[in-house]
N, C-alpha and C. Protein backbone atom coordinates (compact mmCIF):
# COMPACT_ATOMS: atom_id res chain seq x y z
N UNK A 1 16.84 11.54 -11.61
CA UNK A 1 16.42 10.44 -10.77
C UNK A 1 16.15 9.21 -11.64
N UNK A 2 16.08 8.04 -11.27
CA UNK A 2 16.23 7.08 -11.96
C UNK A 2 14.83 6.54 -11.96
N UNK A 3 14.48 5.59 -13.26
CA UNK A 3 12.98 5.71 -13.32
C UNK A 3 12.28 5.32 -12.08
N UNK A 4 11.00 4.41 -11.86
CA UNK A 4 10.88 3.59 -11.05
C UNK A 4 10.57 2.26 -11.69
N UNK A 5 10.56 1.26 -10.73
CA UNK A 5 11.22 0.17 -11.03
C UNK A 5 9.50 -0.80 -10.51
N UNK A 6 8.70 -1.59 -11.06
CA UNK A 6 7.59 -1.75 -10.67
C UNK A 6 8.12 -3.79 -9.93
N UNK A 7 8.85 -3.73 -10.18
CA UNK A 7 9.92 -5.24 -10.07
C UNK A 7 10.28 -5.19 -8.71
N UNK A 8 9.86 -4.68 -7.60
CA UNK A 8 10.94 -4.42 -6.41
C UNK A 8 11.44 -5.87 -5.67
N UNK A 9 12.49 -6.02 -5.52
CA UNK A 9 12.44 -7.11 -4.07
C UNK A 9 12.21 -6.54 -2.60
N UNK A 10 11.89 -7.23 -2.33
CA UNK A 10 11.06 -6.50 -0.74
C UNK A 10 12.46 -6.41 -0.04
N UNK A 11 12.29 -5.56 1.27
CA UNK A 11 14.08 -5.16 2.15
C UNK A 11 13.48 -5.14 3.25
N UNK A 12 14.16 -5.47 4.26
CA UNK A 12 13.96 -5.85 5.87
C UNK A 12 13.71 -4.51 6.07
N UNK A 13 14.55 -3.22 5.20
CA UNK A 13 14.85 -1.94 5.10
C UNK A 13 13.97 -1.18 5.64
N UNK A 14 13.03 -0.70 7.08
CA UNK A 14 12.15 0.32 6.86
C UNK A 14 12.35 1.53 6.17
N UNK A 15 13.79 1.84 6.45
CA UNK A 15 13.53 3.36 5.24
C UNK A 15 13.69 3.15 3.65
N UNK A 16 14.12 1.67 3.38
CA UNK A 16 13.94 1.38 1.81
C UNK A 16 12.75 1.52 1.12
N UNK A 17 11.49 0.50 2.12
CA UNK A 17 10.81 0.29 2.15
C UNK A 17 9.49 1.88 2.08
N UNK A 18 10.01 2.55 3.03
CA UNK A 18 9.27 4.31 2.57
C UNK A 18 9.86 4.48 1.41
N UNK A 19 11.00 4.64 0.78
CA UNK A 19 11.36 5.44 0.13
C UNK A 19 10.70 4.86 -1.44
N UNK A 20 10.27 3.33 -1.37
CA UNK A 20 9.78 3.15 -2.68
C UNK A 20 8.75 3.19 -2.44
N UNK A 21 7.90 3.42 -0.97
CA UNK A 21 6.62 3.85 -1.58
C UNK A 21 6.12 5.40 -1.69
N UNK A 22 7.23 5.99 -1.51
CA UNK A 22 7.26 7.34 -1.51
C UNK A 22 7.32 7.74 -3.29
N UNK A 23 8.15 7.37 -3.81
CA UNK A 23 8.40 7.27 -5.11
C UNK A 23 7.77 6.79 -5.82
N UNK A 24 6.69 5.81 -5.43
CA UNK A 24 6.06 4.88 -6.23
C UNK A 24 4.72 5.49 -6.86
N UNK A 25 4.37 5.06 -8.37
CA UNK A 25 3.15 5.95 -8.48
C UNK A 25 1.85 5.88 -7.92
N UNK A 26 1.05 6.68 -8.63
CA UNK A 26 -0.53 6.28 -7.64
C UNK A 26 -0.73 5.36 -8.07
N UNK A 27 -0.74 4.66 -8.93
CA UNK A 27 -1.78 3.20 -9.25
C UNK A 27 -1.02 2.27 -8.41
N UNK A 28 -0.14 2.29 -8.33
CA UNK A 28 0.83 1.01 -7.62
C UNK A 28 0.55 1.65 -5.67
N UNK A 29 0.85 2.46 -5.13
CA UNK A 29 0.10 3.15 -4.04
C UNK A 29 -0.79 2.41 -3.64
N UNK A 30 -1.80 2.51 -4.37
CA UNK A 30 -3.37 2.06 -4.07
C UNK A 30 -3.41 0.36 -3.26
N UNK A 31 -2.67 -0.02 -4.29
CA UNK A 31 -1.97 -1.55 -4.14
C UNK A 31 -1.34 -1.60 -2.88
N UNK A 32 -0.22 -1.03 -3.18
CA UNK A 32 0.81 -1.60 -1.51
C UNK A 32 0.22 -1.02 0.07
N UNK A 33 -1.15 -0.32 -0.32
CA UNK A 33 -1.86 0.69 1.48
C UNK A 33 -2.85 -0.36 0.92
N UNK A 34 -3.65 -1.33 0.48
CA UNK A 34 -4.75 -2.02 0.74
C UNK A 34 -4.60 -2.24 2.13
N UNK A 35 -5.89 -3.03 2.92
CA UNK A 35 -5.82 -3.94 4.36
C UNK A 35 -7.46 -4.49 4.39
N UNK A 36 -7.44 -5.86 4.16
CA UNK A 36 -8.19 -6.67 4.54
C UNK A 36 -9.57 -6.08 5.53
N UNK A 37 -10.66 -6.22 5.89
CA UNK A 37 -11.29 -5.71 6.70
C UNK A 37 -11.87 -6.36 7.61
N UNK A 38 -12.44 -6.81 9.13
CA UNK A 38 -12.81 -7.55 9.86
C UNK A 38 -14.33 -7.42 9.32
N UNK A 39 -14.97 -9.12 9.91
CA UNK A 39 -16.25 -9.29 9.24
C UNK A 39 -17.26 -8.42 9.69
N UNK A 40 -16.66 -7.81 10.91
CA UNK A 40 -17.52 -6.47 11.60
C UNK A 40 -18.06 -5.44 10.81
N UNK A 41 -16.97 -5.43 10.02
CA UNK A 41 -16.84 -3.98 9.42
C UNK A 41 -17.56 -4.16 8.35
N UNK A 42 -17.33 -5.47 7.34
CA UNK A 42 -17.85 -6.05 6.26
C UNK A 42 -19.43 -6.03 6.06
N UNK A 43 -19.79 -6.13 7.40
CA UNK A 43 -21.79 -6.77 8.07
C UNK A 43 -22.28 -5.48 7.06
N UNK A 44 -23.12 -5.51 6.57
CA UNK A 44 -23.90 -4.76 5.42
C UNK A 44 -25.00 -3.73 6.75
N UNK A 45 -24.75 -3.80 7.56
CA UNK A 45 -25.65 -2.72 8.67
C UNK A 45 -24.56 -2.17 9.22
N UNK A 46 -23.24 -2.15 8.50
CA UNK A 46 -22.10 -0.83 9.25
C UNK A 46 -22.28 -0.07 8.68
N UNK A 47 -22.72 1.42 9.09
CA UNK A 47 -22.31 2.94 8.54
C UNK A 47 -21.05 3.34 8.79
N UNK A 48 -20.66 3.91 8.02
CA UNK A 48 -19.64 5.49 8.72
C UNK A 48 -19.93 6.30 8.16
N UNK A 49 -19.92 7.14 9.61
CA UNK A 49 -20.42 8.53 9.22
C UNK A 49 -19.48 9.43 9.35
């Protein structure tokens, strides 16, 4: 298999698009699943339990 490539150009591709993050390592992972959080969630009196 060919290495991975940390350089990608992005692809309209949804299955391109799985397949490098399927391949991709954990540190880079961590990176491309981030998501922003609403200020709801942010308020310092949210639990989850």
């Amino acid at each position: 298999m060919k290495k991975f490539s940390k350089f990608w150009i992005k692809s309209k591709k949804p299955s391109k698009q799985r397949k490098y993050r399927k391949n991709a390592p954990l540190h880079l992972v961590s990176k491309l699943m981030n998501v922003h959080l609403s200020k709801d969630l942010k308020a310092p009196n949210h639990f989850i339990h």
